[in-house]
Every structure is written in structure tokens, then in C-alpha cells.
C-alpha atoms as a PDB file:
ATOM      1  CA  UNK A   1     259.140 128.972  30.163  1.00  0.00           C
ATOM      2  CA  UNK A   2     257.936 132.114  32.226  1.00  0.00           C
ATOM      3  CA  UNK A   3     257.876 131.289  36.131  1.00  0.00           C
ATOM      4  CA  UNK A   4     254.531 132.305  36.845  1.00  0.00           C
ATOM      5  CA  UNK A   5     252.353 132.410  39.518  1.00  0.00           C
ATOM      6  CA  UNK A   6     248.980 130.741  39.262  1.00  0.00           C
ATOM      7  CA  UNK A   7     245.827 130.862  40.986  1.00  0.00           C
ATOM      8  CA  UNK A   8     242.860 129.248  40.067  1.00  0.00           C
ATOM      9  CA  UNK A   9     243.752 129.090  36.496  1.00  0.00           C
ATOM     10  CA  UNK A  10     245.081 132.700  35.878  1.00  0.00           C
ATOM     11  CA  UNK A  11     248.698 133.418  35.373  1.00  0.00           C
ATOM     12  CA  UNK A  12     250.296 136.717  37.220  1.00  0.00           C
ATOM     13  CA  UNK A  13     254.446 137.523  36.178  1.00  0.00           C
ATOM     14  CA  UNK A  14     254.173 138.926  39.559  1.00  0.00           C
ATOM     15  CA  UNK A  15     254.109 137.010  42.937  1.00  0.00           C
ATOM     16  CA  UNK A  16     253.595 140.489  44.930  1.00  0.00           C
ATOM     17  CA  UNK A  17     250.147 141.582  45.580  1.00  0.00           C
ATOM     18  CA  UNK A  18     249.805 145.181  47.363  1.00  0.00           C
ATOM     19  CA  UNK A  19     247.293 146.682  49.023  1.00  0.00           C
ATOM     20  CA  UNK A  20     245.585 150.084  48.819  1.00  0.00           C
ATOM     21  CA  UNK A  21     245.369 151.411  52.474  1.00  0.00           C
ATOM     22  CA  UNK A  22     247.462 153.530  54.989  1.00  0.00           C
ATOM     23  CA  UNK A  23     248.602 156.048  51.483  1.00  0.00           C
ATOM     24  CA  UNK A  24     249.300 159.938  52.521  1.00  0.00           C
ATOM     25  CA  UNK A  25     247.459 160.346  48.925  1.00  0.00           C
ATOM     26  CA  UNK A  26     245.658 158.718  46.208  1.00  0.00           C
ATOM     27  CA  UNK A  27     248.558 159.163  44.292  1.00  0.00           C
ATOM     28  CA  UNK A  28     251.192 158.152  45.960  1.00  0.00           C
ATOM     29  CA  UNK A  29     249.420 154.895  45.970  1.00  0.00           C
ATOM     30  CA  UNK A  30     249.172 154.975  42.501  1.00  0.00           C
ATOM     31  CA  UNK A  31     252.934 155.575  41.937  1.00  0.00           C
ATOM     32  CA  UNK A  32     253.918 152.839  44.746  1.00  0.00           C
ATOM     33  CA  UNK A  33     251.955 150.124  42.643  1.00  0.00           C
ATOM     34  CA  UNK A  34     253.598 150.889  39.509  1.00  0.00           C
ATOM     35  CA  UNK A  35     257.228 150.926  41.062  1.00  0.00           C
ATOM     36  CA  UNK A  36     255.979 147.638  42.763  1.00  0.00           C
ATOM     37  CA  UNK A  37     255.896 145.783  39.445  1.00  0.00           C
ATOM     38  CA  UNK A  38     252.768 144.035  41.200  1.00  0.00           C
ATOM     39  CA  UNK A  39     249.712 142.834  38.620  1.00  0.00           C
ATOM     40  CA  UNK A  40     247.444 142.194  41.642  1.00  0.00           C
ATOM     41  CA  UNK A  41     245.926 144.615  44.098  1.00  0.00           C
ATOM     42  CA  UNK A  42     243.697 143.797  46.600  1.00  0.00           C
ATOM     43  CA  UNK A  43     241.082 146.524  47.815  1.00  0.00           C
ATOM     44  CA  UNK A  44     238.791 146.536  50.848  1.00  0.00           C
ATOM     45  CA  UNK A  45     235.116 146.252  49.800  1.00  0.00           C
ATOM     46  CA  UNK A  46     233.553 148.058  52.674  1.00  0.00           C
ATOM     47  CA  UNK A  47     236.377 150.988  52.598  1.00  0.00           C
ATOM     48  CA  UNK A  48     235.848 152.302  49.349  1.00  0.00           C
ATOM     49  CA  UNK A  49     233.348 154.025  47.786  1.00  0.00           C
ATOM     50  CA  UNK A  50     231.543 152.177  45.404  1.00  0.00           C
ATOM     51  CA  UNK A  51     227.908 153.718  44.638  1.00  0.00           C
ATOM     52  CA  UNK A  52     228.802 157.442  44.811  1.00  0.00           C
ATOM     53  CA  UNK A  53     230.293 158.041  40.741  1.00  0.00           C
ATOM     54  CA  UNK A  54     230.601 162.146  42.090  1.00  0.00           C
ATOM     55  CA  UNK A  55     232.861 161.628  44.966  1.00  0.00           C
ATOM     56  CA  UNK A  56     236.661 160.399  44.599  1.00  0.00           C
ATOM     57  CA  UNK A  57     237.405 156.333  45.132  1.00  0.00           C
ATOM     58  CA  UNK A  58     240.575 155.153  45.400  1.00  0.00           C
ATOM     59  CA  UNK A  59     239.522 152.664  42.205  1.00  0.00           C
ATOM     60  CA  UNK A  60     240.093 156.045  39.821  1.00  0.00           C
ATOM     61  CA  UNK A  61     243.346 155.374  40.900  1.00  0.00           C
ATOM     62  CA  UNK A  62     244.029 152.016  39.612  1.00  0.00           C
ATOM     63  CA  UNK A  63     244.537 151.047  36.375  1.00  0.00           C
ATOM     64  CA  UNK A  64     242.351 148.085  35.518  1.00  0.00           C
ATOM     65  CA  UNK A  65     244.105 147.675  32.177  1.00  0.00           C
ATOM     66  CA  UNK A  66     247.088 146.698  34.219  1.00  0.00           C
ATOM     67  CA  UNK A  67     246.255 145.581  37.515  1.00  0.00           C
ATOM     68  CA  UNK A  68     243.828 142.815  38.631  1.00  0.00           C
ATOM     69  CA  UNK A  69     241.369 144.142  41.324  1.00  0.00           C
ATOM     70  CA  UNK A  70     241.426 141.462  44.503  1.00  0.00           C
ATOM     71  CA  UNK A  71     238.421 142.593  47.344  1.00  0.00           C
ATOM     72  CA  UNK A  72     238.720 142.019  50.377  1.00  0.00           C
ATOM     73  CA  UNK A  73     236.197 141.099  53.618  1.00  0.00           C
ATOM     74  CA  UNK A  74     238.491 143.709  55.644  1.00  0.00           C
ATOM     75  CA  UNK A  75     236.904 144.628  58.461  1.00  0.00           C
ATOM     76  CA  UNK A  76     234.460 141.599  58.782  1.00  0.00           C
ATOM     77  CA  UNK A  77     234.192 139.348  62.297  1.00  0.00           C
ATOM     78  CA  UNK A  78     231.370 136.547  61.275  1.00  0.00           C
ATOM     79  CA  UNK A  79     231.383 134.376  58.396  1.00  0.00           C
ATOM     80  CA  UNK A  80     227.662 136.067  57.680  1.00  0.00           C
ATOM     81  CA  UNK A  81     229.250 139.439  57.375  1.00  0.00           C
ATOM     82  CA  UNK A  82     232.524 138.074  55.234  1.00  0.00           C
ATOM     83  CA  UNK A  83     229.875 136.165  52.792  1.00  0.00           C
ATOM     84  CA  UNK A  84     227.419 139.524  52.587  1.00  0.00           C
ATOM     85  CA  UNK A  85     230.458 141.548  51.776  1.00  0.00           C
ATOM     86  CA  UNK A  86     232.118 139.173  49.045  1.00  0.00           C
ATOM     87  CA  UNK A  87     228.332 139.253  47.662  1.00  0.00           C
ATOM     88  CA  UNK A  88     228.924 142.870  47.559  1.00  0.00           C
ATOM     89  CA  UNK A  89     232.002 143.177  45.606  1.00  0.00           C
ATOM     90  CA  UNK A  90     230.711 140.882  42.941  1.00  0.00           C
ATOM     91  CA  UNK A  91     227.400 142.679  42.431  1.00  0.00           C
ATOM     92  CA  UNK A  92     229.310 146.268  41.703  1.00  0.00           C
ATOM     93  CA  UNK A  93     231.823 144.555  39.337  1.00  0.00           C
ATOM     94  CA  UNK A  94     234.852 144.000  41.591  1.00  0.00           C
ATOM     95  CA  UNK A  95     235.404 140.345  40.926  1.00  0.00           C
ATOM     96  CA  UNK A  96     234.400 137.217  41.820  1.00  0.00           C
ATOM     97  CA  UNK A  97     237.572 136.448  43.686  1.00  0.00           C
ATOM     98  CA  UNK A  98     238.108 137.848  47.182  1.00  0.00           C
ATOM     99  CA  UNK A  99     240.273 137.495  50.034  1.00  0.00           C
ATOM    100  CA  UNK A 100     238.803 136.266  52.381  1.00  0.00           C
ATOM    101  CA  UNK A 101     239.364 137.881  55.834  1.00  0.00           C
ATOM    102  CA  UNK A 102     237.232 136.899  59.445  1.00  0.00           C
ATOM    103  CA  UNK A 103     238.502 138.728  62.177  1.00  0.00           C
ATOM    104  CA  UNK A 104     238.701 137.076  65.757  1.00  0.00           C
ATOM    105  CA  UNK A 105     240.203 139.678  67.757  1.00  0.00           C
ATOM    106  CA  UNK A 106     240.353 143.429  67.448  1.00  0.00           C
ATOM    107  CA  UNK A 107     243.461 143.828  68.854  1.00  0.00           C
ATOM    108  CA  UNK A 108     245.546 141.238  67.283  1.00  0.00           C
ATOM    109  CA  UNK A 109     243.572 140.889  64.311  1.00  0.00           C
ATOM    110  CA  UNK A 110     243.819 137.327  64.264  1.00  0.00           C
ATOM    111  CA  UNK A 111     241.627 135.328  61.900  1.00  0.00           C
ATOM    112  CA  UNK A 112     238.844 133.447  63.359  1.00  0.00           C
ATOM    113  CA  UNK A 113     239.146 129.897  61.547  1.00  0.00           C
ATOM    114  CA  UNK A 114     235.951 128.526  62.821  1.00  0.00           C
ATOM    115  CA  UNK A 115     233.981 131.459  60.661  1.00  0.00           C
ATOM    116  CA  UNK A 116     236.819 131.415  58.236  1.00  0.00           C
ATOM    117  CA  UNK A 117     236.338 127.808  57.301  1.00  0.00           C
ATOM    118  CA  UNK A 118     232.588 128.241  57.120  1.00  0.00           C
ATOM    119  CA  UNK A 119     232.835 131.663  54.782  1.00  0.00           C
ATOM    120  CA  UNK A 120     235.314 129.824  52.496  1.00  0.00           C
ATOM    121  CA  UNK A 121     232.601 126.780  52.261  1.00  0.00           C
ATOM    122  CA  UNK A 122     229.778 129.214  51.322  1.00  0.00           C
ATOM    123  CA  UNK A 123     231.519 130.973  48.635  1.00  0.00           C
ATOM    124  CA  UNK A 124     233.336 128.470  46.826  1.00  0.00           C
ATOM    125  CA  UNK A 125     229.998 126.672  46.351  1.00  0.00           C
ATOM    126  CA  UNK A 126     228.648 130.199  44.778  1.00  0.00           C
ATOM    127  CA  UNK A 127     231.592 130.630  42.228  1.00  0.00           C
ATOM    128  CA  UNK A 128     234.003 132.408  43.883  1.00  0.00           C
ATOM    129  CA  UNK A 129     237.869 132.282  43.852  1.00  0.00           C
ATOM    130  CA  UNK A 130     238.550 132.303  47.511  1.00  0.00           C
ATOM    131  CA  UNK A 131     242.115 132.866  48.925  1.00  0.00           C
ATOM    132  CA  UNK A 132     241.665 132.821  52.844  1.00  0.00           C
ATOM    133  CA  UNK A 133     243.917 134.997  55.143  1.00  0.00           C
ATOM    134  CA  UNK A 134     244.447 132.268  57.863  1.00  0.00           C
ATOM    135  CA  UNK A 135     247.215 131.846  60.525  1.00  0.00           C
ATOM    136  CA  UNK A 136     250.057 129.191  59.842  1.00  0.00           C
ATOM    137  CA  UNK A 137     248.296 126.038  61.240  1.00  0.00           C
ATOM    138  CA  UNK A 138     248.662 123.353  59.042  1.00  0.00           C
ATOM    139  CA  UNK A 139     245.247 121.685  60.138  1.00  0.00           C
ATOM    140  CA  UNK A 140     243.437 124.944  59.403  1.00  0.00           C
ATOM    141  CA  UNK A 141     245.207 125.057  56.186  1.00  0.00           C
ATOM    142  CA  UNK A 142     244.185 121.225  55.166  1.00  0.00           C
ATOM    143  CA  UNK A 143     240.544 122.260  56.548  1.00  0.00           C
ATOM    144  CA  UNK A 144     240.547 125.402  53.619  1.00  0.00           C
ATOM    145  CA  UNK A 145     241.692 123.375  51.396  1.00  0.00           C
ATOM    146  CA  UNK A 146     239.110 120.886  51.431  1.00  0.00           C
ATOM    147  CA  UNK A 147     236.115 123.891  51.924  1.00  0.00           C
ATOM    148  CA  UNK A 148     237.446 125.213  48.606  1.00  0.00           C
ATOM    149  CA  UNK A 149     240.341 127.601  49.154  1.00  0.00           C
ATOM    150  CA  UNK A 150     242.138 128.510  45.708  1.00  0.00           C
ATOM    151  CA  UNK A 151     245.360 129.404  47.913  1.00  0.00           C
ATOM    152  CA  UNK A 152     246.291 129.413  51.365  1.00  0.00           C
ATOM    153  CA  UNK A 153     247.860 132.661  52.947  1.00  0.00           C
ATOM    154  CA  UNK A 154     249.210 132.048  56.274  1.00  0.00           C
ATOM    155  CA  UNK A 155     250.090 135.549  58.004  1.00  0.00           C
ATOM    156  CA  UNK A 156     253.820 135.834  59.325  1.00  0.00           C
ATOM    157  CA  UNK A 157     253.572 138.076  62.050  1.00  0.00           C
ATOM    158  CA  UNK A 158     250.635 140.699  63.062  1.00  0.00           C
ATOM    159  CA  UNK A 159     248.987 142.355  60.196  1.00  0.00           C
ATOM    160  CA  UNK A 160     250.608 145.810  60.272  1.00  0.00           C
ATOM    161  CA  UNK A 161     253.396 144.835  62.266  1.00  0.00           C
ATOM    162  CA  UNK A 162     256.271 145.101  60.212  1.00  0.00           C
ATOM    163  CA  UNK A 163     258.055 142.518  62.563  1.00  0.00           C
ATOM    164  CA  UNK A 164     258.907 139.598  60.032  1.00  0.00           C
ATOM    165  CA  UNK A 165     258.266 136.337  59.554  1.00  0.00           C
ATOM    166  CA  UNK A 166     258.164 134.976  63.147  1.00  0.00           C
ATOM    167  CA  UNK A 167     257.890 131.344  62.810  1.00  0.00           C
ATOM    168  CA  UNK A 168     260.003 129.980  60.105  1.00  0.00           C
ATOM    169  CA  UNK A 169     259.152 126.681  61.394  1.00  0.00           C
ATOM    170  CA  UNK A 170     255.309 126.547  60.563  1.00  0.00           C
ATOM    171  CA  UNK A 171     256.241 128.235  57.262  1.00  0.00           C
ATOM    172  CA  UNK A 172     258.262 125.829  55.735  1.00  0.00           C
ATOM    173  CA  UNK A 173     255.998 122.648  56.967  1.00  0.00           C
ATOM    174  CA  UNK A 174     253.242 124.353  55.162  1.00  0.00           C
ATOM    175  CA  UNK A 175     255.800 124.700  52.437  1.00  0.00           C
ATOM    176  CA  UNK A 176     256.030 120.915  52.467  1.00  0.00           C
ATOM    177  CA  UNK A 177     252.743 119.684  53.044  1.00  0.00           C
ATOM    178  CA  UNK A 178     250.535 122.215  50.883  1.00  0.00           C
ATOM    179  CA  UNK A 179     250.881 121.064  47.502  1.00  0.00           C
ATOM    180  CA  UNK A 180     247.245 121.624  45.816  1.00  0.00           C
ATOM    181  CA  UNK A 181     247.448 125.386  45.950  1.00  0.00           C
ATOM    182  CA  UNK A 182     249.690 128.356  45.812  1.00  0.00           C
ATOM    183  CA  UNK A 183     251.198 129.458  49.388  1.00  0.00           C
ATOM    184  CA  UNK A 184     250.798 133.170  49.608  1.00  0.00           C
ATOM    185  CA  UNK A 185     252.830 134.405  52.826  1.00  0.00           C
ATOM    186  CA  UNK A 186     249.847 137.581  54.097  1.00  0.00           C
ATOM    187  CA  UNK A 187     250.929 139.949  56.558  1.00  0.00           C
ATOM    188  CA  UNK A 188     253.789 141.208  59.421  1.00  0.00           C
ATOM    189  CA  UNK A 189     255.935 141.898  56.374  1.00  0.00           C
ATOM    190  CA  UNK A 190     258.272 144.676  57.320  1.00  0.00           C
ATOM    191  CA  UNK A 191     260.862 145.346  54.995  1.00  0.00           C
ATOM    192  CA  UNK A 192     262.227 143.689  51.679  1.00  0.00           C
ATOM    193  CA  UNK A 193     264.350 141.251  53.587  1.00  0.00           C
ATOM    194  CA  UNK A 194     261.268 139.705  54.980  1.00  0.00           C
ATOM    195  CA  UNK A 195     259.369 139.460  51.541  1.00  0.00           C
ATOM    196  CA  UNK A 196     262.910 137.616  50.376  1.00  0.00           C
ATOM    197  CA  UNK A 197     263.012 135.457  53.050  1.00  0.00           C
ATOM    198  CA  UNK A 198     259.642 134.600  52.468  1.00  0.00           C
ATOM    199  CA  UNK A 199     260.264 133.567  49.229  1.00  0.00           C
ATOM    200  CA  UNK A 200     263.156 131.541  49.652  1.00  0.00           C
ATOM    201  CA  UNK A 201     261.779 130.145  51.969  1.00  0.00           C
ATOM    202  CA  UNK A 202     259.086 128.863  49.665  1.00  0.00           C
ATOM    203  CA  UNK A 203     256.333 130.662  49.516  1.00  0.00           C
ATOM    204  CA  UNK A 204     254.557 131.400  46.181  1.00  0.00           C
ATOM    205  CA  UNK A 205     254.178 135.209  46.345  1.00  0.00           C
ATOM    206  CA  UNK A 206     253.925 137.603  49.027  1.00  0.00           C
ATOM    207  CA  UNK A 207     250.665 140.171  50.149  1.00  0.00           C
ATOM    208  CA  UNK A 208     251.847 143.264  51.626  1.00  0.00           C
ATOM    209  CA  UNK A 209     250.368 146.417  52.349  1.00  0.00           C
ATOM    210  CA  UNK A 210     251.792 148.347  55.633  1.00  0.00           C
ATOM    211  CA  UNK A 211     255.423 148.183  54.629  1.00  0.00           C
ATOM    212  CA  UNK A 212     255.402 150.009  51.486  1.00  0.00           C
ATOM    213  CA  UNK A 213     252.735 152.166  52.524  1.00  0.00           C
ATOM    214  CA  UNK A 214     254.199 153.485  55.468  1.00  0.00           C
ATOM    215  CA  UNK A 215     257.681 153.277  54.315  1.00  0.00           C
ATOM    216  CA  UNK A 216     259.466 157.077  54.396  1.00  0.00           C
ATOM    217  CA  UNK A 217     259.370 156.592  50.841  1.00  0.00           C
ATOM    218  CA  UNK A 218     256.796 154.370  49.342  1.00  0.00           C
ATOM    219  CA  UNK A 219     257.621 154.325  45.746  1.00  0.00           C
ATOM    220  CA  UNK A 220     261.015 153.391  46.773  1.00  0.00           C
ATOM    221  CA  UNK A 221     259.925 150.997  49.295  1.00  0.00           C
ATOM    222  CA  UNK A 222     257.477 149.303  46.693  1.00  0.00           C
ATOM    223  CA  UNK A 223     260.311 149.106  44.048  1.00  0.00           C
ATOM    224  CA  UNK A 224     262.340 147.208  46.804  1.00  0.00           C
ATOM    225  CA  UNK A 225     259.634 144.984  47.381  1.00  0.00           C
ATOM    226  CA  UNK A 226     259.084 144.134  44.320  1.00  0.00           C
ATOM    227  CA  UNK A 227     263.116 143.299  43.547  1.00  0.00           C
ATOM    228  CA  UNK A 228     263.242 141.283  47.122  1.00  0.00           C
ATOM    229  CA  UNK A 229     260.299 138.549  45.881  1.00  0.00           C
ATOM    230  CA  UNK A 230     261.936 138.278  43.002  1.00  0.00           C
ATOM    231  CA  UNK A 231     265.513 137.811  44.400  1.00  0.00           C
ATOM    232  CA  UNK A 232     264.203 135.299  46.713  1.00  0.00           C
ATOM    233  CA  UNK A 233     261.895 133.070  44.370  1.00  0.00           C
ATOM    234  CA  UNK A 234     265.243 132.776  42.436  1.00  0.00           C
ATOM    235  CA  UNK A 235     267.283 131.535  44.927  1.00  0.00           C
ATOM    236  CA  UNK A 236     264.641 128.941  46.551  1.00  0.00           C
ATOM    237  CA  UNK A 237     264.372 127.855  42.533  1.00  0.00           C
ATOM    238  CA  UNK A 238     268.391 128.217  43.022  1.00  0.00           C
ATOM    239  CA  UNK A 239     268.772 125.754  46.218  1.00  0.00           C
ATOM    240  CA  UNK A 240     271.067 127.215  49.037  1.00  0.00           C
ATOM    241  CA  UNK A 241     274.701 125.373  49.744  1.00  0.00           C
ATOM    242  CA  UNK A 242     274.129 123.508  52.886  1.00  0.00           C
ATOM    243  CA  UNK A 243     275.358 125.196  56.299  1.00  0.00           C
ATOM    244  CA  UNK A 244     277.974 124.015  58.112  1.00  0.00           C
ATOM    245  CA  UNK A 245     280.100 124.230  61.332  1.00  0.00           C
ATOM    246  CA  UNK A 246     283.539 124.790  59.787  1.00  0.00           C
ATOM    247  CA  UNK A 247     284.787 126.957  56.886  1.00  0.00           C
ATOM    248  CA  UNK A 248     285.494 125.246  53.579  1.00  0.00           C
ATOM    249  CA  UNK A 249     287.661 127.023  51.388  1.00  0.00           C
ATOM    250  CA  UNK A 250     286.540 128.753  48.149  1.00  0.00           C
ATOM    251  CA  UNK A 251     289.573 127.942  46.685  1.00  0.00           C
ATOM    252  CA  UNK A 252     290.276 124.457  47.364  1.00  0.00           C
ATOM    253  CA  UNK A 253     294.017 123.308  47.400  1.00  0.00           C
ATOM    254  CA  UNK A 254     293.330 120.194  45.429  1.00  0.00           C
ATOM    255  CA  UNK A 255     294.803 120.592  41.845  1.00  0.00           C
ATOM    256  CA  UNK A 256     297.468 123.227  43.249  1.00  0.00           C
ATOM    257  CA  UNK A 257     300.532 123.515  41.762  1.00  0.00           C
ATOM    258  CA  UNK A 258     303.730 123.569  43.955  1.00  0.00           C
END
């Protein structure tokens, strides 16, 4: 049986979702994605054109035969504006799932849970799939879940940071104590040994947008990315050998011949 990630009822082979920002070119984005192997791209709803059918969008770029459109409140510091701009998305035939994004501070660009937990309690009641980009507080987490959060996706470092997943520890007690939806590690992803460790350390897919786009070489960046969630879903699936203190021999003597 396929391992396959599921939200809300839908089944993705993929447990990378990419973005669509920070390209040098429409196309390059375009390649990136495919070499990604992603199904699942998420798109900001007040950064694209959506009205204008004579000017270029970055949507004649994706292939909706092939990958699932995801908006996105980017951009959005109340839960007013967040709910407005979901509204938005739907009405022009985005989707009626969105990921949901309330900005606290401009410089960190750390969620603001109060207006993130109110947003998430307004649109699930209207339909919508919401997956919530939140920081890795348990409590806030629990709080999501129970306003009507499809998944949970705790950043792991700075959105646009590149610098990793920076605490391992919060990670893997969401890992243990979120069990009703899918755990969807969103931001501060750097390169593809972060979106492996990630995985293995539990996580049920990985959002990523800054690393592959402002990689040297996207396409080859995205292919990595791709490979490194898949690599590291197989060996949390796997289970690691235990560390220890002292070596222990890979060919033990018991058995030997002498």
C-alpha cells in the first residue's frame, strides 16, 4: 500500500509542497516544481494577479492537471484580513483550502496565534480546509486543532531563513502528541538536509519555498528536495539503531572461527 500523505480526505504521493515566490522567472519556477516531484503548490492570494486575463500570472505557469493549487493569506496581520483574503481565493476558483498565515511581526514574521486561532475558527465553520502556519507550541497547536485545523504546520526556524530546524525538541513533542492531523514542518528550511531531518524526525511532509528558490540552481535544488523528504520519511518508517557511548562492532566475534 502507497505511503501517502493525507489531508482532509485527499491523498498526495508527495509530502513536499513548494511555493511560487522569490523565482528569477516564471519559468524557472515552472521547471523547479516539476524537478520537485511536489503535487501541491501553494500560491499567495494577494500576490498574484487574478482579475487581469491580459497581463501574465504566475498561475499560466502551473499546471493544474498536475499540481493542486494551495492559497495562501501571505501578507495578512488580522484575522479580518486572513478571513477576507481566503474569501477571495475561493470566489476566483483557487480552492477552498488555504494556508492560513497571520502575521505578528514584520520583522520576524512570526504568526500571531491569538488572530490565527480566531481566522482558523471562522473558516472552518464556512467550509474551508484550513492548514495554519503556527509556531511549534504545543498549546497553540491543541488550540487549532480544536478551532478546526486540517493540519498543523509548525515553522522550524524564520520563514526565509534557511537556518534549519532550530528546536528539535518542540518538534518531536508535537510529533508525539499531535495525532488527529498531519504535521507539516513550514518554514527556515535551508537545504535538503533540513527537509530530511525533518522527516525523520517525524513530520508528515515538508513546505518550502526560499531554499529552492534561491538556491544557485533551483531545478537542482528542487530535485534535491524532493529526494531528501523522501529519504527521510523512509528512514523514520525505517527506525534508527539506538546511539550509544561506545563502538560495537559490525562484525561481531561471536560465531568466529579460530
Amino acid at each position: 500500500m502507497a505511503d501517502q500523505l493525507m489531508i482532509a480526505g485527499r491523498c498526495f504521493n508527495s509530502r513536499l509542497i513548494v511555493g511560487t515566490g522569490k523565482y528569477r522567472s516564471f519559468d524557472e519556477m515552472r521547471r523547479a516544481h516539476q524537478a520537485s516531484g511536489a503535487e501541491m503548490v501553494t500560491v499567495a492570494v494577494r500576490r498574484v494577479n487574478l482579475t487581469d486575463k491580459s497581463q501574465e500570472s504566475l498561475l499560466d505557469y502551473i499546471d493544474r492537471a498536475n499540481f493542486f493549487i494551495l492559497p495562501n493569506t501571505a501578507g495578512c496581520y488580522t484575522a479580518d484580513e486572513a478571513v477576507r483574503t481566503a474569501r477571495l481565493g475561493r470566489e476566483v476558483g483557487l480552492s477552498e483550502w488555504v494556508k492560513l498565515e497571520v502575521i505578528g511581526d514584520q520583522r520576524t514574521l512570526f504568526p500571531d496565534t491569538e488572530q490565527l486561532i480566531a481566522a482558523t475558527k471562522i473558516l472552518a465553520k464556512e467550509g474551508f480546509v484550513v492548514l495554519p502556519y503556527t509556531n511549534d507550541d504545543l498549546i497553540v497547536a491543541r488550540k487549532l486543532i480544536d478551532a478546526g485545523a486540517a493540519a498543523v504546520m509548525p515553522l522550524g526556524a524564520p520563514i526565509g531563513s534557511g537556518m534549519g530546524i532550530q528546536n528539535v525538541t518542540n518538534l518531536r513533542i508535537l510529533r508525539e502528541r499531535i495525532t488527529e492531523v498531519p504535521l507539516i514542518v513550514d518554514a527556515g528550511v535551508g537545504t535538503a538536509s533540513d527537509a530530511a531531518l525533518a522527516m525523520e524526525l517525524g513530520a508528515d511532509g515538508v513546505l518550502m519555498n526560499t531554499a529552492i528558490a534561491e538556491a544557485q540552481d533551483a531545478v537542482l535544488m528542487a530535485e534535491a528536495m524532493g529526494s531528501a523528504v523522501d529519504a527521510g520519511r523512509k528512514a523514520f518508517l525505517a527506525g534508527r539503531i539506538s546511539k550509544k557511548l561506545y563502538a560495537s562492532a559490525s562484525s561481531p566475534l561471536h560465531g568466529v572461527v579460530k
